[in-house]
Protein backbone atom coordinates (compact mmCIF):
# COMPACT_ATOMS: atom_id res chain seq x y z
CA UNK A 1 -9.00 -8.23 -14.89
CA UNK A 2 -9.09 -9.28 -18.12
CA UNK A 3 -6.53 -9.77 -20.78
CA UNK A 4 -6.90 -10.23 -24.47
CA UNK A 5 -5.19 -13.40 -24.45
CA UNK A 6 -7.04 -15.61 -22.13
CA UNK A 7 -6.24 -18.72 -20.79
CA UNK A 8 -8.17 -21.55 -19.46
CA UNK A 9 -6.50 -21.54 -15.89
CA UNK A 10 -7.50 -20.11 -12.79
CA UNK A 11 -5.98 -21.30 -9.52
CA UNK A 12 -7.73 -24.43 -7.67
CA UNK A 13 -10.54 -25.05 -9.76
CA UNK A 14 -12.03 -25.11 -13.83
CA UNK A 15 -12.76 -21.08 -15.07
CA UNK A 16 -16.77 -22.52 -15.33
CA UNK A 17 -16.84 -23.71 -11.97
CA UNK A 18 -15.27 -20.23 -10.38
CA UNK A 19 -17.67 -18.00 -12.65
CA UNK A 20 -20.38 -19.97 -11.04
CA UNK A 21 -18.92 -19.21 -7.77
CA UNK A 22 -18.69 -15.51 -8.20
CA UNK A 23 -22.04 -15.56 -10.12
CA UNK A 24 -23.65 -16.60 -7.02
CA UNK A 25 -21.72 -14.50 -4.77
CA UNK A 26 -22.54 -11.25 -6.62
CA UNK A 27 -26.24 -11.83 -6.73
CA UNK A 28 -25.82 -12.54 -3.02
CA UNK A 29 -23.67 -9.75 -2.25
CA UNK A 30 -26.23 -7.74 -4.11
CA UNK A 31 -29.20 -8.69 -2.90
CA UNK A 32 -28.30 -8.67 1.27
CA UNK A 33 -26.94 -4.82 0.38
CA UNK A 34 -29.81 -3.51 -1.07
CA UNK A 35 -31.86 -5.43 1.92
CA UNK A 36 -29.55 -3.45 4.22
CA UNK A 37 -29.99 -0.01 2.90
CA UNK A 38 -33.90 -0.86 2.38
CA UNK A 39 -33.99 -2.22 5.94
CA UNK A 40 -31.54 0.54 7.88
CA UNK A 41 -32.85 4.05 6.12
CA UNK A 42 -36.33 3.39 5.55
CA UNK A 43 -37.44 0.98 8.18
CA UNK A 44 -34.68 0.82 10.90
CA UNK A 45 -34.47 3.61 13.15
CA UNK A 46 -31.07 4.94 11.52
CA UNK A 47 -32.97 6.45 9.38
CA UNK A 48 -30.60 9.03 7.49
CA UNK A 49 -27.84 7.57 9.31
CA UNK A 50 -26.66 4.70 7.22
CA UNK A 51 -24.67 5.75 5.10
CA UNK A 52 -22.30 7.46 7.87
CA UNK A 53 -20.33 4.06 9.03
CA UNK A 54 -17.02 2.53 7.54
CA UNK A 55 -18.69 -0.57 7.55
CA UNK A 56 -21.16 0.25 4.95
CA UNK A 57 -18.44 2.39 2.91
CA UNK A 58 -16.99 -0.61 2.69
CA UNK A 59 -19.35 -3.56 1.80
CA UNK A 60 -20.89 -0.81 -0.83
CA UNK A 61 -17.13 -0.55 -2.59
CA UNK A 62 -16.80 -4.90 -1.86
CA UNK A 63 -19.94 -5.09 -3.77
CA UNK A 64 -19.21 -3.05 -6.86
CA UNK A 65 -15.67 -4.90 -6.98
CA UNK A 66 -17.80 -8.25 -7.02
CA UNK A 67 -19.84 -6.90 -10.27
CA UNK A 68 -16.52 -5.98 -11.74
CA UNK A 69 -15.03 -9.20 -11.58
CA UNK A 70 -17.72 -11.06 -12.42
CA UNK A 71 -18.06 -9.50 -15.46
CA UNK A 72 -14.46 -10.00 -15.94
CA UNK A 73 -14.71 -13.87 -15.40
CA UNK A 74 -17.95 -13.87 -17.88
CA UNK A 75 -16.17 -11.96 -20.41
CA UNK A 76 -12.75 -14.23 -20.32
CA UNK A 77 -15.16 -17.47 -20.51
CA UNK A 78 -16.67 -16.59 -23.65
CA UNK A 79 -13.52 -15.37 -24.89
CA UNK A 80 -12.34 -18.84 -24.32
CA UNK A 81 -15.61 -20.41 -25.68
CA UNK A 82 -15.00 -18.60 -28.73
CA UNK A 83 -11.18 -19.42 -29.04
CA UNK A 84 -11.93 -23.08 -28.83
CA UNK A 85 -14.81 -22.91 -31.89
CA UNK A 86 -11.84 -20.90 -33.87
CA UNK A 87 -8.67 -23.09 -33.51
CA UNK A 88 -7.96 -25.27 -36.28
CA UNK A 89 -8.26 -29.36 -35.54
CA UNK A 90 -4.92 -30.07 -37.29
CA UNK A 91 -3.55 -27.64 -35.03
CA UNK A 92 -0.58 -29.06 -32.81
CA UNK A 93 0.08 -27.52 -29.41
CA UNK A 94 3.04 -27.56 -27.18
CA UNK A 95 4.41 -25.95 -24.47
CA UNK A 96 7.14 -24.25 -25.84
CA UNK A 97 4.87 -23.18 -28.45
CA UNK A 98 2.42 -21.31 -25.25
CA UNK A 99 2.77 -17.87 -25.46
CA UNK A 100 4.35 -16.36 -22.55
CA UNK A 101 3.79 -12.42 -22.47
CA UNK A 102 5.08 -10.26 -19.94
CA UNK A 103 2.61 -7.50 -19.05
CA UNK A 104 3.40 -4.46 -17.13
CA UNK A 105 1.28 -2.18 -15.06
CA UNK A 106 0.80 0.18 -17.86
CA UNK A 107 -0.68 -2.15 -20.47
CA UNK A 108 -3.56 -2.17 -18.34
CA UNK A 109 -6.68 -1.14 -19.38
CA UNK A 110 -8.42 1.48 -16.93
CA UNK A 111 -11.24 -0.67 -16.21
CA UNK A 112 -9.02 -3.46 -15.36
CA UNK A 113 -7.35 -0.83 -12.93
CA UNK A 114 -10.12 0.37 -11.54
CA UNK A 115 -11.17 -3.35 -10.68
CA UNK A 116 -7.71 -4.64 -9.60
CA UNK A 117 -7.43 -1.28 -6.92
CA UNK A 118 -10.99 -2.02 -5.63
CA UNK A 119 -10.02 -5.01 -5.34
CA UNK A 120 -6.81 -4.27 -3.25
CA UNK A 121 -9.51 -2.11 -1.30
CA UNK A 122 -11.69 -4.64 -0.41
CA UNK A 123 -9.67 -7.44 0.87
CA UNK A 124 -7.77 -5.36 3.60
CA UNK A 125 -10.89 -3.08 3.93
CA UNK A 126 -13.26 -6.21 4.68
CA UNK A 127 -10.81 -8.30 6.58
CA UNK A 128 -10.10 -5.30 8.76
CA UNK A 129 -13.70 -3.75 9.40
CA UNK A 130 -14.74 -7.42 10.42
CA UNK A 131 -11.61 -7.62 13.25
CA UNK A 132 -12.24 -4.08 14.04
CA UNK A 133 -15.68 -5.06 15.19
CA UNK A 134 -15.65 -7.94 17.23
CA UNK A 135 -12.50 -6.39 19.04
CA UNK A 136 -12.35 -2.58 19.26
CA UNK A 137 -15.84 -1.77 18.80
CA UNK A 138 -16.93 -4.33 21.42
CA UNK A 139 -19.44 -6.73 19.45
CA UNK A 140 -20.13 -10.06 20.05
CA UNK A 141 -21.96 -12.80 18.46
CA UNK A 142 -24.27 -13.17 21.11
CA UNK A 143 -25.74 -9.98 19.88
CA UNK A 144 -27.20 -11.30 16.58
CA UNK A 145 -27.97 -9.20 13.72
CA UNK A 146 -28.47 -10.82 9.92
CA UNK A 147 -27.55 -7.42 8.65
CA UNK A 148 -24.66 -6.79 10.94
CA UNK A 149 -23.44 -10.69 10.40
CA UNK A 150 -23.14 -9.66 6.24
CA UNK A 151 -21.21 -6.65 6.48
CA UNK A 152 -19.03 -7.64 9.14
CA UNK A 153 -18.96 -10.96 8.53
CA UNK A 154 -19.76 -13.37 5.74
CA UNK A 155 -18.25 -10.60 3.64
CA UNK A 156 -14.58 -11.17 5.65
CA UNK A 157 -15.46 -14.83 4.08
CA UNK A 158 -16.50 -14.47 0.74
CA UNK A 159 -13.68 -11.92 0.03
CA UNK A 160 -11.19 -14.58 1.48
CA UNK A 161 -12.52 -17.62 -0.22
CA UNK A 162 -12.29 -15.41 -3.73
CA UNK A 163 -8.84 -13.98 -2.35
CA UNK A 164 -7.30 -17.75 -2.14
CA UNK A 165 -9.40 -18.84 -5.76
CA UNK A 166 -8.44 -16.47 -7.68
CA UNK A 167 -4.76 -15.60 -8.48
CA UNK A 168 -5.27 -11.24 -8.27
CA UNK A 169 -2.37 -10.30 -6.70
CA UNK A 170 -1.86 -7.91 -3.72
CA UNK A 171 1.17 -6.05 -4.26
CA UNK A 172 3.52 -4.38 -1.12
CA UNK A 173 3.96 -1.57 -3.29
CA UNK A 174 -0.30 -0.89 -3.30
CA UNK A 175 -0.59 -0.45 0.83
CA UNK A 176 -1.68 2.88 -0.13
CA UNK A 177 -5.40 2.33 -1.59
CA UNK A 178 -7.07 0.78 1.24
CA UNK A 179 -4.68 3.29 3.23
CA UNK A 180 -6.06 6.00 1.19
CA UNK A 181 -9.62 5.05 2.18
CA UNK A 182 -9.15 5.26 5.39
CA UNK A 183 -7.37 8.38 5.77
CA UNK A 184 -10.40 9.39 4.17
CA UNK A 185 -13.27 7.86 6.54
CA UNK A 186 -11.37 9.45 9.63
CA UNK A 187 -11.41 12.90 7.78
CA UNK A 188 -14.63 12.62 7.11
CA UNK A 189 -15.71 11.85 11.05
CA UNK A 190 -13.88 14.85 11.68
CA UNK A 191 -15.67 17.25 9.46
CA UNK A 192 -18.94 15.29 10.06
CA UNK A 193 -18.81 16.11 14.39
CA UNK A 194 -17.51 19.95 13.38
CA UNK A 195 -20.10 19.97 11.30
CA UNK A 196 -22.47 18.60 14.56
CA UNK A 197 -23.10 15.79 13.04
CA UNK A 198 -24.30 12.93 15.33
CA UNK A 199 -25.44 9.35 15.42
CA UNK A 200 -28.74 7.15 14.80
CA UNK A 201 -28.60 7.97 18.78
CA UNK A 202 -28.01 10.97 18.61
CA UNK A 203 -24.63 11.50 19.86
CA UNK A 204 -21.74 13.39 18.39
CA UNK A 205 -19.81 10.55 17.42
CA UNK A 206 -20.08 7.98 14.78
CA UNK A 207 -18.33 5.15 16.89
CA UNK A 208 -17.49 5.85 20.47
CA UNK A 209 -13.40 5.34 20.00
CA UNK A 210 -13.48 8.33 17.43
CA UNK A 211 -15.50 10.64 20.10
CA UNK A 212 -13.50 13.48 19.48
CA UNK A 213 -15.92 16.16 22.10
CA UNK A 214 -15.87 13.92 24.92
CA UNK A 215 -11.84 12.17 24.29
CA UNK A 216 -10.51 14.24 21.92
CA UNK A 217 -7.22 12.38 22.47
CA UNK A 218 -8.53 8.91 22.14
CA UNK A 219 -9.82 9.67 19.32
CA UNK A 220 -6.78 10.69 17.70
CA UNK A 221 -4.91 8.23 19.17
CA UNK A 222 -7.45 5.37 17.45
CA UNK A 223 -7.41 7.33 14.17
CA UNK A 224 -3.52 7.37 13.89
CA UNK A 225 -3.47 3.27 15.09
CA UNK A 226 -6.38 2.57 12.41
CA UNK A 227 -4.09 4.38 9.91
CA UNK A 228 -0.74 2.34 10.63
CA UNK A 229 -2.77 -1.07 11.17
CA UNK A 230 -4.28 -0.64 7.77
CA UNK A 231 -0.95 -1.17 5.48
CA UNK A 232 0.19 -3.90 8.00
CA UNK A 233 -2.73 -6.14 7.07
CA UNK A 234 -2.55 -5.13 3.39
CA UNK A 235 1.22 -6.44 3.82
CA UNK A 236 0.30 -9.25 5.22
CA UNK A 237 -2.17 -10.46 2.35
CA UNK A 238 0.64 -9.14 -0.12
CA UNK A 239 3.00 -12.32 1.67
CA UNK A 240 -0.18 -14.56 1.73
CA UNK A 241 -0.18 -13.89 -2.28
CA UNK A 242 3.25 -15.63 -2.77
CA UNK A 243 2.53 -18.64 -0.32
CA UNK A 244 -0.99 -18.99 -2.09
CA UNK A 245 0.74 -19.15 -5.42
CA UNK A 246 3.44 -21.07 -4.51
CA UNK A 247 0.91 -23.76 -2.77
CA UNK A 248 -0.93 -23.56 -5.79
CA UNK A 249 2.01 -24.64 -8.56
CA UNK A 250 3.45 -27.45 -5.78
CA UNK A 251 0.32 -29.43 -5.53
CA UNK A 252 -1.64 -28.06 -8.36
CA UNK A 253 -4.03 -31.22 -8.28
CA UNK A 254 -7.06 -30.55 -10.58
CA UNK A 255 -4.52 -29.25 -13.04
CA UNK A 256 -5.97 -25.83 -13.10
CA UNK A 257 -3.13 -23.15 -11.91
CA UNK A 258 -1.91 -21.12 -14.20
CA UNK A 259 1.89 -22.16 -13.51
CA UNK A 260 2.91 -18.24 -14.84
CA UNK A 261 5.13 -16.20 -12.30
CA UNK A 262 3.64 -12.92 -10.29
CA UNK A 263 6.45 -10.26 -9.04
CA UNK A 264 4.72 -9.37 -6.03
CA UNK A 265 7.21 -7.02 -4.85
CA UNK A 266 5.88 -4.03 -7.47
CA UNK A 267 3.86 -2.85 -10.23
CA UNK A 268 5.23 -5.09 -12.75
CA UNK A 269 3.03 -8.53 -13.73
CA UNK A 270 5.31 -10.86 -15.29
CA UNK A 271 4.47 -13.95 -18.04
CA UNK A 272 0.94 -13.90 -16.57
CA UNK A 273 -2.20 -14.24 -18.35
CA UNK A 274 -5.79 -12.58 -18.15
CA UNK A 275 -7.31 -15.78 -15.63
CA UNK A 276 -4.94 -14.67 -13.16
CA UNK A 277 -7.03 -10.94 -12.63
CA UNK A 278 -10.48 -12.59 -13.45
């Protein structure tokens, strides 16, 4: 997200090189989802259907959190461009002389919100849909799909890679969004079979371990587990945050981390600047 008062830090690598990075992502991002929806309700036999499964809920949301920060990351590089053109040559720069501003939760903008809690949404969401279905729903990669390998897949890794690149952090206090979001999906597969909804298959069930006419207390069971695993892994990537920062201001080798501190115990940011949300 960005600040007004950009630096030219981000963690691990140069701000041009990771805007190229998430340049390239986002168009790719883009272009397999649109493929996807093309492919799976106008061609595919889930016709109608697609838009019915987590999985898709959730690469839809990853993909307008890539176009947010993206344009984040293009915005804070011209910023930067256009700080460099504007400084004075005779001007003398130290460190003690680096501003150091501490920003809390509510001097940010609502766009930079709305892209730091999708972003909070993603990485669990993505990370967890991925797990979910090579495990619980039963895949395997034997059964190849190019559709099924992006969303539960090579978005797991492009979320990560960004995840350990960037320096957004993932707060304990914020286990509730991607928490949120699911409490919402198994709602909705509630209403959707007392509704008589059914799958591309037919059958009144979206995924067999919610089949709430046939196992009505499996299905509960799995809702309340998906529920209680879902702030676990958010947790998780909240203590991966301070061992990815820390990593990254011990052997900060391409002199690129931004050495400013991140309270990742709450809602405040402190002596952090705008690279660090990009």
């Amino acid at each position: 997200v960005i600040f007004e008062d950009c630096s030219d830090r981000v963690q691990w690598c140069p701000l041009w090189l990771f805007l190229c990075f998430r340049l390239i992502v986002t168009g790719y991002v883009t272009g397999w989802l649109i493929a996807y929806i093309t492919n799976r309700a106008f061609v595919n036999e889930r016709k109608g259907k697609t838009f019915i499964f987590l999985s898709v809920w959730v690469y839809m949301i990853f993909t307008i959190t890539l176009l947010l920060i993206t344009f984040n990351t293009c915005k804070c590089f011209a910023n930067k461009l256009l700080r460099r053109r504007q400084i004075p040559t005779h001007t003398e720069t130290s460190v003690s002389s680096t501003p150091q501003v501490s920003y809390e939760e509510d001097s940010i903008s609502y766009m930079e919100k709305i892209a730091w809690f999708l972003y909070t949404v993603s990485l669990t969401m993505n990370i967890m849909v991925t797990a979910g279905y090579y495990t619980a729903a039963g895949a395997s990669f034997d059964d190849f799909d190019v559709f099924a390998l992006h969303i539960h897949g090579i978005n797991a890794l492009i979320i990560g890679a960004d995840f350990l690149l960037s320096q957004i952090p993932i707060l304990f206090l914020h286990f509730y969004f991607p928490t949120l979001l699911v409490t919402v999906y198994v709602m909705f597969t509630g209403v959707y079979y007392a509704a008589g909804g059914t799958d591309h298959d037919g059958r009144p069930y979206i995924y067999p371990l919610l089949d709430y006419k046939n196992d009505l207390g499996k299905a509960i069971t799995m809702a309340i587990v998906v529920v209680i695993v879902t702030p676990v892994i958010h947790c998780i990537f909240s203590v991966v945050t301070i061992l990815r920062d820390y990593v990254a201001r011990r052997y900060d080798c391409c002199g690129c981390t931004d050495h400013a501190s991140v309270q990742s115990g709450s809602g405040e940011i402190r002596h952090t600047t705008d690279d660090n949300y990009s």
